[in-house]
PDB file of N, CA and C in Angstrom:
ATOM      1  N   UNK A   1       0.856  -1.178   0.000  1.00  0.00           N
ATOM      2  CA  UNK A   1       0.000   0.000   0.000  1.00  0.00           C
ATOM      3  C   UNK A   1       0.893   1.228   0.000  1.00  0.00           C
ATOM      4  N   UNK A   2       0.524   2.065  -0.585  1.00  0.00           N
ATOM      5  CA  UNK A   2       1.256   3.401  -0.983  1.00  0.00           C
ATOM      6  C   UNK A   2       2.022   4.211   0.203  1.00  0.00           C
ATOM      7  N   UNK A   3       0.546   4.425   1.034  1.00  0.00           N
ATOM      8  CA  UNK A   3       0.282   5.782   1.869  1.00  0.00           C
ATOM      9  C   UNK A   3      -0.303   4.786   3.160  1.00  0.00           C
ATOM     10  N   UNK A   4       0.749   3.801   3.712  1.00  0.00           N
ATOM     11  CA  UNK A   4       0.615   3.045   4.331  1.00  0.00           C
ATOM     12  C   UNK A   4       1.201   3.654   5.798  1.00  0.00           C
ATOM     13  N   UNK A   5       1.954   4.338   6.280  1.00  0.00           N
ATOM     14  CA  UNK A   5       2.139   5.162   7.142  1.00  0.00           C
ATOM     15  C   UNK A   5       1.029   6.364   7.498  1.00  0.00           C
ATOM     16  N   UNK A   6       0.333   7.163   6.172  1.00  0.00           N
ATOM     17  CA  UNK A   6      -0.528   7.969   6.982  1.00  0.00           C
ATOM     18  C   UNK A   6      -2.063   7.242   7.136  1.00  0.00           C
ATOM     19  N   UNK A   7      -1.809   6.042   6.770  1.00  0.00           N
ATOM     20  CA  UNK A   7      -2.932   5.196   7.246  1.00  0.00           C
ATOM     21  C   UNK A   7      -2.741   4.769   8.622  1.00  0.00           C
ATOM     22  N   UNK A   8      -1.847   4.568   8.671  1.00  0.00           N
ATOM     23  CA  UNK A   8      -1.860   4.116  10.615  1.00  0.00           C
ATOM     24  C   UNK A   8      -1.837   5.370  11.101  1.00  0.00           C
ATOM     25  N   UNK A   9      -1.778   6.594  10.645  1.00  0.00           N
ATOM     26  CA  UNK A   9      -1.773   7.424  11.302  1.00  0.00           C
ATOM     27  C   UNK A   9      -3.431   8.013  11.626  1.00  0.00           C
ATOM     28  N   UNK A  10      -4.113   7.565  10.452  1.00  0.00           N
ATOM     29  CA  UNK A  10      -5.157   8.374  10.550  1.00  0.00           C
ATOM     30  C   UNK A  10      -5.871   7.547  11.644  1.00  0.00           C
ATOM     31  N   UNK A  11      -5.375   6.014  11.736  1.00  0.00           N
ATOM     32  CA  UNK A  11      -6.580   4.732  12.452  1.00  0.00           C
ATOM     33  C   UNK A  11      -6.315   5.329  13.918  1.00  0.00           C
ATOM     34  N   UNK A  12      -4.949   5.680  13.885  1.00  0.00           N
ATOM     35  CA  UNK A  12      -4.712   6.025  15.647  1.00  0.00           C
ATOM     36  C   UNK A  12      -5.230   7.229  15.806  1.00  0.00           C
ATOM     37  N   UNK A  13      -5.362   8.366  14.867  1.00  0.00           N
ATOM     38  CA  UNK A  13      -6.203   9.325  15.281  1.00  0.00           C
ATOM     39  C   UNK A  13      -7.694   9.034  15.724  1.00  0.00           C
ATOM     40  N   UNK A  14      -7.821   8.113  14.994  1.00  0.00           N
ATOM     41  CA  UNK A  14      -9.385   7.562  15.170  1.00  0.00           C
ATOM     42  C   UNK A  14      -9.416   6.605  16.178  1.00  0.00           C
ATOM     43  N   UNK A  15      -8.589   6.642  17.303  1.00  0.00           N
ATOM     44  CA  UNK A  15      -8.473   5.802  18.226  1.00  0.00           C
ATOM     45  C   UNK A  15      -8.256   4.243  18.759  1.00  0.00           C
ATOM     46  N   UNK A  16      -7.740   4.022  17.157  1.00  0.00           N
ATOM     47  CA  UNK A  16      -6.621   2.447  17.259  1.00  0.00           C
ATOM     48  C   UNK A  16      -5.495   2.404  17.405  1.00  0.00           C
ATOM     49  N   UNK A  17      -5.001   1.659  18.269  1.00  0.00           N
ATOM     50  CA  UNK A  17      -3.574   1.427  18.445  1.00  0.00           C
ATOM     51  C   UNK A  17      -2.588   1.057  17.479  1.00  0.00           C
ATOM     52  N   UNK A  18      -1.764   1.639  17.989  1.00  0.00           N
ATOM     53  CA  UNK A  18      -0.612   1.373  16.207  1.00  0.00           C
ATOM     54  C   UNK A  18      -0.692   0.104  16.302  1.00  0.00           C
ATOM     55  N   UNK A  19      -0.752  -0.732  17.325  1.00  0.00           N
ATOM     56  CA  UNK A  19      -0.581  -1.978  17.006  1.00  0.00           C
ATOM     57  C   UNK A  19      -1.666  -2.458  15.833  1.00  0.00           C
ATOM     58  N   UNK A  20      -2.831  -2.402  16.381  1.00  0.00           N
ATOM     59  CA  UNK A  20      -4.547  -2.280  15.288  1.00  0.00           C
ATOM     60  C   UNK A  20      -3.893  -1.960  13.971  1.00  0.00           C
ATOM     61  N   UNK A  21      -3.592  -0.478  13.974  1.00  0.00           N
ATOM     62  CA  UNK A  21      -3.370  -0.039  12.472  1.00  0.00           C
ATOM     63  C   UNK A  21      -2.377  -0.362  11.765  1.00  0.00           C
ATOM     64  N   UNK A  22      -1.065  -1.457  12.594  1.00  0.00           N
ATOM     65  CA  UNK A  22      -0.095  -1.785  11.683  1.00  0.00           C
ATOM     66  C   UNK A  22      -0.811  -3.709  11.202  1.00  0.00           C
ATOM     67  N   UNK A  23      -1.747  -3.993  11.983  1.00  0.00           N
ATOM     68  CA  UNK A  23      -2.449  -5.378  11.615  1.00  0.00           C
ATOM     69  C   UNK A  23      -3.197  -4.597  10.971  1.00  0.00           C
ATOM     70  N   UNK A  24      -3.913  -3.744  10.317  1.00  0.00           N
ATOM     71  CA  UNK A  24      -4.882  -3.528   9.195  1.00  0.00           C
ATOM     72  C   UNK A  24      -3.906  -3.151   8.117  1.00  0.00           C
ATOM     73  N   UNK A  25      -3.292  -2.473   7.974  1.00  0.00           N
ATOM     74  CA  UNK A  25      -2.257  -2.347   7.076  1.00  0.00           C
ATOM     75  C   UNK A  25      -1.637  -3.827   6.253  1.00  0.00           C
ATOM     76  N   UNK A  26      -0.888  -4.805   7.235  1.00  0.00           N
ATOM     77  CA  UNK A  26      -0.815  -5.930   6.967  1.00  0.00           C
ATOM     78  C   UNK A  26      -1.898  -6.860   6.587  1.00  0.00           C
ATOM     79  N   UNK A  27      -2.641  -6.927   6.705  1.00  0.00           N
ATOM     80  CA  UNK A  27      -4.112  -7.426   5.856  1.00  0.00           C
ATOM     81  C   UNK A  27      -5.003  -7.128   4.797  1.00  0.00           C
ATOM     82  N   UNK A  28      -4.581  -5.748   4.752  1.00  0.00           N
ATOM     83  CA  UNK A  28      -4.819  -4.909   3.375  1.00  0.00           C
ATOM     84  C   UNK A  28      -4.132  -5.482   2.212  1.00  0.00           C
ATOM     85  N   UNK A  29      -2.525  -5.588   2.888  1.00  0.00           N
ATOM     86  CA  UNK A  29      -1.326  -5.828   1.539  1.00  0.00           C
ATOM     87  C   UNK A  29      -1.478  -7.065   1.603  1.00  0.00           C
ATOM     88  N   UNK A  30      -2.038  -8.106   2.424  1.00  0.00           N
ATOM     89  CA  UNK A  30      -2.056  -9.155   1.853  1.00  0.00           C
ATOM     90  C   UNK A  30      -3.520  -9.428   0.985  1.00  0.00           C
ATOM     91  N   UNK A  31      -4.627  -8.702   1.557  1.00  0.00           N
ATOM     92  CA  UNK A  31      -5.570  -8.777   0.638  1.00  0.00           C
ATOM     93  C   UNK A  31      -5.366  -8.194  -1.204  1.00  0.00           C
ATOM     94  N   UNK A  32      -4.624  -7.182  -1.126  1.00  0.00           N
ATOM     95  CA  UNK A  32      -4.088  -6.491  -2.618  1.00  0.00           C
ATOM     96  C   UNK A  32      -3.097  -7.091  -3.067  1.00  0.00           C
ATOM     97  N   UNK A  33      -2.479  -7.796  -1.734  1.00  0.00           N
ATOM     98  CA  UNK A  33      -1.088  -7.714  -2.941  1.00  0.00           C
ATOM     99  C   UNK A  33      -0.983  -8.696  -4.376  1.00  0.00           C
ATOM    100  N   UNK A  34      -2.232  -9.931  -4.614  1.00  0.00           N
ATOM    101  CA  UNK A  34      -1.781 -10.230  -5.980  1.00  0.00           C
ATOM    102  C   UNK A  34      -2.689  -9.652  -6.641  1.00  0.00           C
ATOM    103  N   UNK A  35      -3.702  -9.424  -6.156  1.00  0.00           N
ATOM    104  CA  UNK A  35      -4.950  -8.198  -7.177  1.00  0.00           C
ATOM    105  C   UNK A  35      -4.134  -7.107  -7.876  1.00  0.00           C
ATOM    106  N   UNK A  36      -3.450  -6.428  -7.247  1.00  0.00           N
ATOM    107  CA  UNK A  36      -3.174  -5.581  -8.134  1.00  0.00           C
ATOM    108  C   UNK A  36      -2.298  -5.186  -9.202  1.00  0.00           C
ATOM    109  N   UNK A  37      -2.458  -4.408 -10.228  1.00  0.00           N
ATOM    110  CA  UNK A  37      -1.687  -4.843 -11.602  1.00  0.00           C
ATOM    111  C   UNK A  37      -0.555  -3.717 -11.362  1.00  0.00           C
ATOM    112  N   UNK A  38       1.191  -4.215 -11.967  1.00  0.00           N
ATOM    113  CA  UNK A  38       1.846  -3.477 -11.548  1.00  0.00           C
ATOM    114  C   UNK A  38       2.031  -2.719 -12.961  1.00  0.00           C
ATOM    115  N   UNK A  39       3.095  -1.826 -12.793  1.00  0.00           N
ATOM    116  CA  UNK A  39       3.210  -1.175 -14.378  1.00  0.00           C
ATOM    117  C   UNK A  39       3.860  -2.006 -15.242  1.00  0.00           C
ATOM    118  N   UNK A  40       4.697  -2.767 -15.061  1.00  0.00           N
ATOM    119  CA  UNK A  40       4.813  -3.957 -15.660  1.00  0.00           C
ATOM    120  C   UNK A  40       3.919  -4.781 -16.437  1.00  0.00           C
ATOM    121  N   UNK A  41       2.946  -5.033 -15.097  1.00  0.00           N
ATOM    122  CA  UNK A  41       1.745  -5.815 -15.741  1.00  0.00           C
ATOM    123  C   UNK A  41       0.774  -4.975 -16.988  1.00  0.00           C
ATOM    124  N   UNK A  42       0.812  -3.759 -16.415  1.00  0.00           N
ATOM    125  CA  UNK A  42      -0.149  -3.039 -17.480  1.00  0.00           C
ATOM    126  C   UNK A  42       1.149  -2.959 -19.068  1.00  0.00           C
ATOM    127  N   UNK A  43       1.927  -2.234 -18.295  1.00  0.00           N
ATOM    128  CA  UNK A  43       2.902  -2.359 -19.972  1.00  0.00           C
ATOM    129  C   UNK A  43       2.624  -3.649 -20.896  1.00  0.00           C
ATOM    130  N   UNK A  44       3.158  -4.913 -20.500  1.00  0.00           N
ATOM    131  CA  UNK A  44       2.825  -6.149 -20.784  1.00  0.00           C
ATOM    132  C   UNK A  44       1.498  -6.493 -21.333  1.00  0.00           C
ATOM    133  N   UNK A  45       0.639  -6.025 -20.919  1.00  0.00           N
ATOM    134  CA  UNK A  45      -0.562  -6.150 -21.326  1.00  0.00           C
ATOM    135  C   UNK A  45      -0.980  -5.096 -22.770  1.00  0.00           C
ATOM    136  N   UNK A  46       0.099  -3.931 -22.555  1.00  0.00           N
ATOM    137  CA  UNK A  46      -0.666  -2.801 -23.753  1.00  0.00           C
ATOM    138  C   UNK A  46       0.659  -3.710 -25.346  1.00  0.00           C
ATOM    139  N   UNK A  47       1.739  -4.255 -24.343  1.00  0.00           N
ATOM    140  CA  UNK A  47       2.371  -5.094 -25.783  1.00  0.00           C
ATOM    141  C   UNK A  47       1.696  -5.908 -26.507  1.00  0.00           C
ATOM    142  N   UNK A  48       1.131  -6.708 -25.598  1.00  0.00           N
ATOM    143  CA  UNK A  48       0.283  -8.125 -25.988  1.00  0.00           C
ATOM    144  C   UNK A  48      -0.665  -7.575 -26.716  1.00  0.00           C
ATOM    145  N   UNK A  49      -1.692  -6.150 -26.506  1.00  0.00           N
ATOM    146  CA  UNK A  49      -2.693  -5.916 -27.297  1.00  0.00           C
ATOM    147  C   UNK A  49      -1.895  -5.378 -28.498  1.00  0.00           C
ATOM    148  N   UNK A  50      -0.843  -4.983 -28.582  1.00  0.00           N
ATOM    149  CA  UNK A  50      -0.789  -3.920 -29.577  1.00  0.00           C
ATOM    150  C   UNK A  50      -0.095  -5.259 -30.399  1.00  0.00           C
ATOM    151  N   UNK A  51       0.312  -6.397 -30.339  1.00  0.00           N
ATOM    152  CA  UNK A  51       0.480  -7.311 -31.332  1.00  0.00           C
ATOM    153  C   UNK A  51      -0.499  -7.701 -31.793  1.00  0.00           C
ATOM    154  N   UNK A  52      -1.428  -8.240 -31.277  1.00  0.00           N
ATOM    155  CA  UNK A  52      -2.579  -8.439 -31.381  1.00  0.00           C
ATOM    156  C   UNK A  52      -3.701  -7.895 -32.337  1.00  0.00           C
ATOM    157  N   UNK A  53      -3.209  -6.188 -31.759  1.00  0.00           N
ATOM    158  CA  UNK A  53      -4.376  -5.428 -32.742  1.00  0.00           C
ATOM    159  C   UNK A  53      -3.749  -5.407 -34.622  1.00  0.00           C
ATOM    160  N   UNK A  54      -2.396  -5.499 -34.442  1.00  0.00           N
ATOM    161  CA  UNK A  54      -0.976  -5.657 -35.632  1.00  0.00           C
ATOM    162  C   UNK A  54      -1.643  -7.102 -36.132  1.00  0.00           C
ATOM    163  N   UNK A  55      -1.922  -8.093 -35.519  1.00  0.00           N
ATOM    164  CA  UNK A  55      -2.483  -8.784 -35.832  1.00  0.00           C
ATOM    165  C   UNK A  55      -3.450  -9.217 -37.058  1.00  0.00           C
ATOM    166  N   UNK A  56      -4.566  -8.642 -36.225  1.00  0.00           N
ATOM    167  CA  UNK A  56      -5.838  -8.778 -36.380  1.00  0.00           C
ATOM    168  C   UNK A  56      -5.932  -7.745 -37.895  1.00  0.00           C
ATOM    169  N   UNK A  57      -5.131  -6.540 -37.728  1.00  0.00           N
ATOM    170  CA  UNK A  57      -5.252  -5.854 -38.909  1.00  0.00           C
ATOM    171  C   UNK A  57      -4.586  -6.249 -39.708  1.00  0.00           C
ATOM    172  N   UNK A  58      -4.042  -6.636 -39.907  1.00  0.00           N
ATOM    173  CA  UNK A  58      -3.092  -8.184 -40.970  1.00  0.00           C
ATOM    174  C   UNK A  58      -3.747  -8.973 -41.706  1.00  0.00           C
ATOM    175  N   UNK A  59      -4.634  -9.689 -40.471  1.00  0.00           N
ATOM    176  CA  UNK A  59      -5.412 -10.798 -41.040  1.00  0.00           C
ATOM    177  C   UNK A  59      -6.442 -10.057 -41.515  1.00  0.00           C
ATOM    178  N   UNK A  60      -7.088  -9.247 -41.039  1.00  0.00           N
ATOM    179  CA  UNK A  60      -8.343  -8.034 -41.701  1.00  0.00           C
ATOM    180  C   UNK A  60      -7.827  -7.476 -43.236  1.00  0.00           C
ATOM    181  N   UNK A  61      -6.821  -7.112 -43.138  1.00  0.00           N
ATOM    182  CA  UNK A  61      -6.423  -6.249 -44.654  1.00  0.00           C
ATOM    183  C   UNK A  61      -6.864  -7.793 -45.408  1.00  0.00           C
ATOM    184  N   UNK A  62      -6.026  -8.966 -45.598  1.00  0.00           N
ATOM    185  CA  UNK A  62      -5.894 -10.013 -46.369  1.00  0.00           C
ATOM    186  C   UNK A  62      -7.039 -10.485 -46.541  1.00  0.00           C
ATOM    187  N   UNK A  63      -8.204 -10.501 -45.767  1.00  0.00           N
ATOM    188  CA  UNK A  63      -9.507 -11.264 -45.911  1.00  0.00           C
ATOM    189  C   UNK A  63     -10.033 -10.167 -46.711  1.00  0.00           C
ATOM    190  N   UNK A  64      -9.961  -8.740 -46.699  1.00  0.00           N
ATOM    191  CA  UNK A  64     -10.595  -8.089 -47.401  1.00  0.00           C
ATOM    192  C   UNK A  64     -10.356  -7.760 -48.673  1.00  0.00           C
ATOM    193  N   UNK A  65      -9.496  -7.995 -48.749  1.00  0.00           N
ATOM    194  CA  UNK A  65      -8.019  -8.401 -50.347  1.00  0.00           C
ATOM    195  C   UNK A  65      -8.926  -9.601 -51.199  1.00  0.00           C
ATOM    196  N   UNK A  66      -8.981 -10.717 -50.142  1.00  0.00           N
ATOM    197  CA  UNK A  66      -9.662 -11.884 -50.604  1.00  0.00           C
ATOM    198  C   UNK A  66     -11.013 -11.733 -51.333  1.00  0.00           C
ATOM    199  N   UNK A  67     -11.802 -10.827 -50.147  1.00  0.00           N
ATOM    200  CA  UNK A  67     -13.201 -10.673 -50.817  1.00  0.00           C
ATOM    201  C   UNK A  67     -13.191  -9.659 -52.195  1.00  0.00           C
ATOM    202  N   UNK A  68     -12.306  -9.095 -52.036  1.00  0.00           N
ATOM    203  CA  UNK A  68     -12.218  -7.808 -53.207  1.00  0.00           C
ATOM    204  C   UNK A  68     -12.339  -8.420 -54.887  1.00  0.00           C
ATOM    205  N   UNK A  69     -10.961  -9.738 -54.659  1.00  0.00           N
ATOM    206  CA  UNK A  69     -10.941 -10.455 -55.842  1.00  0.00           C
ATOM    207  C   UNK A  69     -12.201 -11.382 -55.994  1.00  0.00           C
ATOM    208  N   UNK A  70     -12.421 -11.806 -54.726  1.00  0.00           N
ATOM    209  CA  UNK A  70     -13.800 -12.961 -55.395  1.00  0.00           C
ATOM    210  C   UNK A  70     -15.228 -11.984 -55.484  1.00  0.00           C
ATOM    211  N   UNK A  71     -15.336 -10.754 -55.280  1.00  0.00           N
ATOM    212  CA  UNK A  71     -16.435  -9.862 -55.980  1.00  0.00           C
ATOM    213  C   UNK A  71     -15.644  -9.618 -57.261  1.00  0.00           C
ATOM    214  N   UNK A  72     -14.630  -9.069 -57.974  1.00  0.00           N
ATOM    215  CA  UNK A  72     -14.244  -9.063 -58.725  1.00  0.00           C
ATOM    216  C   UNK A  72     -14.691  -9.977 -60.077  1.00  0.00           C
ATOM    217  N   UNK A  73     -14.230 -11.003 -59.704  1.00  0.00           N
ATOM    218  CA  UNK A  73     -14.512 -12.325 -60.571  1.00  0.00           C
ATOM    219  C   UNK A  73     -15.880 -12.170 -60.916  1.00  0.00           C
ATOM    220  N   UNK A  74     -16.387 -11.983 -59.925  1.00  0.00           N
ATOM    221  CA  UNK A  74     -18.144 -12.411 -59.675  1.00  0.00           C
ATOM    222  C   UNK A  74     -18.784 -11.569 -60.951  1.00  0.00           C
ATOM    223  N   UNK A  75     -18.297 -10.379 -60.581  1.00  0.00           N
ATOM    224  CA  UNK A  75     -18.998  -8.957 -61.639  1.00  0.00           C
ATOM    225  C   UNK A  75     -18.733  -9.296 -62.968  1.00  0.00           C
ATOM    226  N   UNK A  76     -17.051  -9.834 -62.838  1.00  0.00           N
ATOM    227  CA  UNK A  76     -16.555 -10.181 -64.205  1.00  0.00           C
ATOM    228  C   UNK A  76     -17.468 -11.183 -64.695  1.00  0.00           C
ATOM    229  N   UNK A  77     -17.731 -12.473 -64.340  1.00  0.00           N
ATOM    230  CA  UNK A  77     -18.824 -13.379 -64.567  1.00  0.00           C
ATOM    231  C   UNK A  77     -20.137 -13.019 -64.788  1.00  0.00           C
ATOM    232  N   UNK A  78     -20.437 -11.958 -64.402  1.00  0.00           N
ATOM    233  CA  UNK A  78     -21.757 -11.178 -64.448  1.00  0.00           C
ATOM    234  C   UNK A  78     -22.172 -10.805 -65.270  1.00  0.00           C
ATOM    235  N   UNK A  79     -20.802  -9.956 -65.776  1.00  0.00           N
ATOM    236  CA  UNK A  79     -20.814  -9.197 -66.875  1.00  0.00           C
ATOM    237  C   UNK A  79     -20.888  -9.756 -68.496  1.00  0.00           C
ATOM    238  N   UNK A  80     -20.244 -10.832 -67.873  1.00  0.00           N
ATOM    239  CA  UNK A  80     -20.142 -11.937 -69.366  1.00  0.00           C
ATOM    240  C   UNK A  80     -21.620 -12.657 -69.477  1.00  0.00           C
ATOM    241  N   UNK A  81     -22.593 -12.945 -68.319  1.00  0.00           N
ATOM    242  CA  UNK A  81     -23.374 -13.589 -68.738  1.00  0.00           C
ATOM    243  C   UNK A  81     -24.652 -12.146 -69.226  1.00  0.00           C
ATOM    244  N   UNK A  82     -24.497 -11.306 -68.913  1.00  0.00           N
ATOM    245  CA  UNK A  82     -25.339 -10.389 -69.232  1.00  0.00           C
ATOM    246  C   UNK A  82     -25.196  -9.893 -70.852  1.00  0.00           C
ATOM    247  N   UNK A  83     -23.612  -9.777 -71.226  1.00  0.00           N
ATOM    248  CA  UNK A  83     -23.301 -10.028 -72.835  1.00  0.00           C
ATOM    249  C   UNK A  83     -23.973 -11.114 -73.211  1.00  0.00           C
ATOM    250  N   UNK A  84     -23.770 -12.099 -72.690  1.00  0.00           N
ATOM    251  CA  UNK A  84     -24.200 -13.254 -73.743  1.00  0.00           C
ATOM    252  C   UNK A  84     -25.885 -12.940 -73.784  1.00  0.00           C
ATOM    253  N   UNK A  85     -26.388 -12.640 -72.354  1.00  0.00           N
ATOM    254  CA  UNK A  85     -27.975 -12.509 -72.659  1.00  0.00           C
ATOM    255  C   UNK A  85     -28.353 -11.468 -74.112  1.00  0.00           C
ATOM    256  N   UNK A  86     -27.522 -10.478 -73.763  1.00  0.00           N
ATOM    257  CA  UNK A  86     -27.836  -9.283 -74.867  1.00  0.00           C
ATOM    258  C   UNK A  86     -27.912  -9.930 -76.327  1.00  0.00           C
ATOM    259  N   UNK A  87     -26.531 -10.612 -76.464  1.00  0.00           N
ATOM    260  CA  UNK A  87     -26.504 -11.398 -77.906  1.00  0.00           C
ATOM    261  C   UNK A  87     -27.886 -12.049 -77.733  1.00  0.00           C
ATOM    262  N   UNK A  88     -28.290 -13.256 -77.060  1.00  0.00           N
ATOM    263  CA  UNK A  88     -29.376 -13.934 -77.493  1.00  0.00           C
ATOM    264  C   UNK A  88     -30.783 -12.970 -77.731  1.00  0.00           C
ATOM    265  N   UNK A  89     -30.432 -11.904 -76.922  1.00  0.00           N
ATOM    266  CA  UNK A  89     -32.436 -11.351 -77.283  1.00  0.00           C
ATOM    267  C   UNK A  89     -31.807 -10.509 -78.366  1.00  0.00           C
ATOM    268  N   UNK A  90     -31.009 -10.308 -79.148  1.00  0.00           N
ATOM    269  CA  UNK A  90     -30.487  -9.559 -80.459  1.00  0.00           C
ATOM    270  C   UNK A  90     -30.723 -10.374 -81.709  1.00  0.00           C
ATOM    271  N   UNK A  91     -30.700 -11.641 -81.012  1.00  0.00           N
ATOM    272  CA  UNK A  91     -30.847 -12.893 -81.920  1.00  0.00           C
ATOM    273  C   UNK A  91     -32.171 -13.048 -81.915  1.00  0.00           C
ATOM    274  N   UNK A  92     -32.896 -12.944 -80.828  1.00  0.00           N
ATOM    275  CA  UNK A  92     -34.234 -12.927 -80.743  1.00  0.00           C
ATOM    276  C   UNK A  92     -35.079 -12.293 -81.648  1.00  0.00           C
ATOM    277  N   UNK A  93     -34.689 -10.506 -81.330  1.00  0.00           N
ATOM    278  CA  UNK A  93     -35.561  -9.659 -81.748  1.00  0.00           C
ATOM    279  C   UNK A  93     -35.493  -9.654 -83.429  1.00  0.00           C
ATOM    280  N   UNK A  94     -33.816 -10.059 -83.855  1.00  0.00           N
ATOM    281  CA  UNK A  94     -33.778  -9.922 -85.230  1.00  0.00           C
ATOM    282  C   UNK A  94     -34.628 -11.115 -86.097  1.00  0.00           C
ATOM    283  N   UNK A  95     -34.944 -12.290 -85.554  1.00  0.00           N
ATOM    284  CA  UNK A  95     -35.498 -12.923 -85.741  1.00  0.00           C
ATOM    285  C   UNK A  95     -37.056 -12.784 -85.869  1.00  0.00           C
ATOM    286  N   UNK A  96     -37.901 -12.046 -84.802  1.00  0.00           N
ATOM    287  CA  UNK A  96     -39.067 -11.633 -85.002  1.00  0.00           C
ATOM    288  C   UNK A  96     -38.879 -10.692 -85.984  1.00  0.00           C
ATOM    289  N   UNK A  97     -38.086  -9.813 -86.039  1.00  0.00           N
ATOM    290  CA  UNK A  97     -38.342  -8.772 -87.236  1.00  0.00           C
ATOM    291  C   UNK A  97     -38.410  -9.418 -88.256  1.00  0.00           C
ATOM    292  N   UNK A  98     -37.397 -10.313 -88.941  1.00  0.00           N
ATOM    293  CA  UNK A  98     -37.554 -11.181 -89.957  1.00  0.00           C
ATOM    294  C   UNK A  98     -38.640 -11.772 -90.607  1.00  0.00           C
ATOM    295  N   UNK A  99     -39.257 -12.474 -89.420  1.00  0.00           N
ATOM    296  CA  UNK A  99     -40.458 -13.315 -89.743  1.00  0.00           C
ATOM    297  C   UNK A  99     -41.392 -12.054 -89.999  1.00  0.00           C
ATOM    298  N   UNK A 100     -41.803 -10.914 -88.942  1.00  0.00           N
ATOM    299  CA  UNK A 100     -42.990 -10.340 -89.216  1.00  0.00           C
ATOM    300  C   UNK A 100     -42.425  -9.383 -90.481  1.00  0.00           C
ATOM    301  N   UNK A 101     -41.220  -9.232 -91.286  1.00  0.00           N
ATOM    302  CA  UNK A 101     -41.233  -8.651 -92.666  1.00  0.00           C
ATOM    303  C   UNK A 101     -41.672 -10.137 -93.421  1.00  0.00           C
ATOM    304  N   UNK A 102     -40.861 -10.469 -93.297  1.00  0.00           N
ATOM    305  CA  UNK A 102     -41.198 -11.763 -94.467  1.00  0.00           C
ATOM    306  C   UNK A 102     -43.290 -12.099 -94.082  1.00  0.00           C
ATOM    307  N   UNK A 103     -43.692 -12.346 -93.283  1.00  0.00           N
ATOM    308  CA  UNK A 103     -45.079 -12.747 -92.879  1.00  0.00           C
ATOM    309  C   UNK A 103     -45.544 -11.398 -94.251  1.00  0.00           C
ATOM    310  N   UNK A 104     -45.191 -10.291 -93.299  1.00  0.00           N
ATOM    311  CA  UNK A 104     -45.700  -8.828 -94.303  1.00  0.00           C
ATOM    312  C   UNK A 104     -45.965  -8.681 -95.368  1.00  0.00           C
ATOM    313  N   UNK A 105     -44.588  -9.018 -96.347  1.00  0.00           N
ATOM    314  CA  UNK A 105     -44.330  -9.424 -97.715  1.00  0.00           C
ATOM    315  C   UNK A 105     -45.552 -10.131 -98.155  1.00  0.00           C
ATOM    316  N   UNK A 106     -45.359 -11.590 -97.373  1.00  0.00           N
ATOM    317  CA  UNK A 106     -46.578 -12.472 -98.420  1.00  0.00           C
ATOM    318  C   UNK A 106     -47.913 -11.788 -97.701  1.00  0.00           C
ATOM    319  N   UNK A 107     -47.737 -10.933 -96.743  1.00  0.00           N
ATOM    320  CA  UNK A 107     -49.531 -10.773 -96.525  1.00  0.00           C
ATOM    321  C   UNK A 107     -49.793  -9.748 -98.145  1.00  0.00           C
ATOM    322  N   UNK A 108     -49.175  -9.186 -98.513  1.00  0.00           N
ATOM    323  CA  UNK A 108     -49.015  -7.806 -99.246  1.00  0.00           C
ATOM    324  C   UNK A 108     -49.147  -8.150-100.966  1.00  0.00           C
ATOM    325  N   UNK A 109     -48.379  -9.753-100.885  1.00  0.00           N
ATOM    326  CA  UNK A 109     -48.572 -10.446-102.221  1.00  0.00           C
ATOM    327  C   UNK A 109     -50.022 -10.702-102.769  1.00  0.00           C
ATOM    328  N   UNK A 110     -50.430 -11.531-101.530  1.00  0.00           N
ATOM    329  CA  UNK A 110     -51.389 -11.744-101.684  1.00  0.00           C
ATOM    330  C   UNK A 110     -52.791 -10.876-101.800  1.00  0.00           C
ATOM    331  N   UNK A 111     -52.576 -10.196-101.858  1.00  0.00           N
ATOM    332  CA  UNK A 111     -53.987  -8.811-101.709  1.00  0.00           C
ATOM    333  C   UNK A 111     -53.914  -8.656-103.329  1.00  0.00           C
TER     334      UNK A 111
END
């Protein structure tokens, strides 16, 4: 404990014996003493995150790399089947035009 002297000081003001306030003192530090985190421990702990977060944004950039190319592809694939649709209704429509000139023609002969 820090301020472990003006703690026995304040208990004996408050009418405990130093003896009292040097056994509360000693029961305090044994109640804290592995609870609490030293600067060590906190340093240690801001390393571990900061690999971690180095990490995680590593593996984050690359998965998003990943998805980038497989939307990529996708559109590209997209794009090709939407050409090919275009060709077929081009094929389509030129085809109805065909028939309804040619139909036209012989309706036109015939009159």
């Amino acid at each position: 404990m820090n301020n472990a002297l003006k703690y026995v000081k304040i208990l004996e003001g408050a009418g405990i014996s130093r003896e009292q306030a040097e056994a509360h003192i000693q029961i305090m530090n044994e109640i804290t003493e592995g609870d609490l985190a030293t600067k060590q421990d906190i340093e240690s702990l801001g390393t571990k995150l900061s690999t971690e977060i180095k990490s995680l944004g590593i593996s984050t950039s690359a998965e998003i790399n990943r998805l980038d190319a497989k939307i990529d592809s996708s559109v590209e694939r997209l794009e090709h089947k939407m050409l090919q649709m275009e060709y077929r209704m081009t094929i389509k429509l030129g085809t109805i035009v065909t028939l309804v000139v040619a139909a036209a023609t012989t309706v036109s002969k015939l009159i």
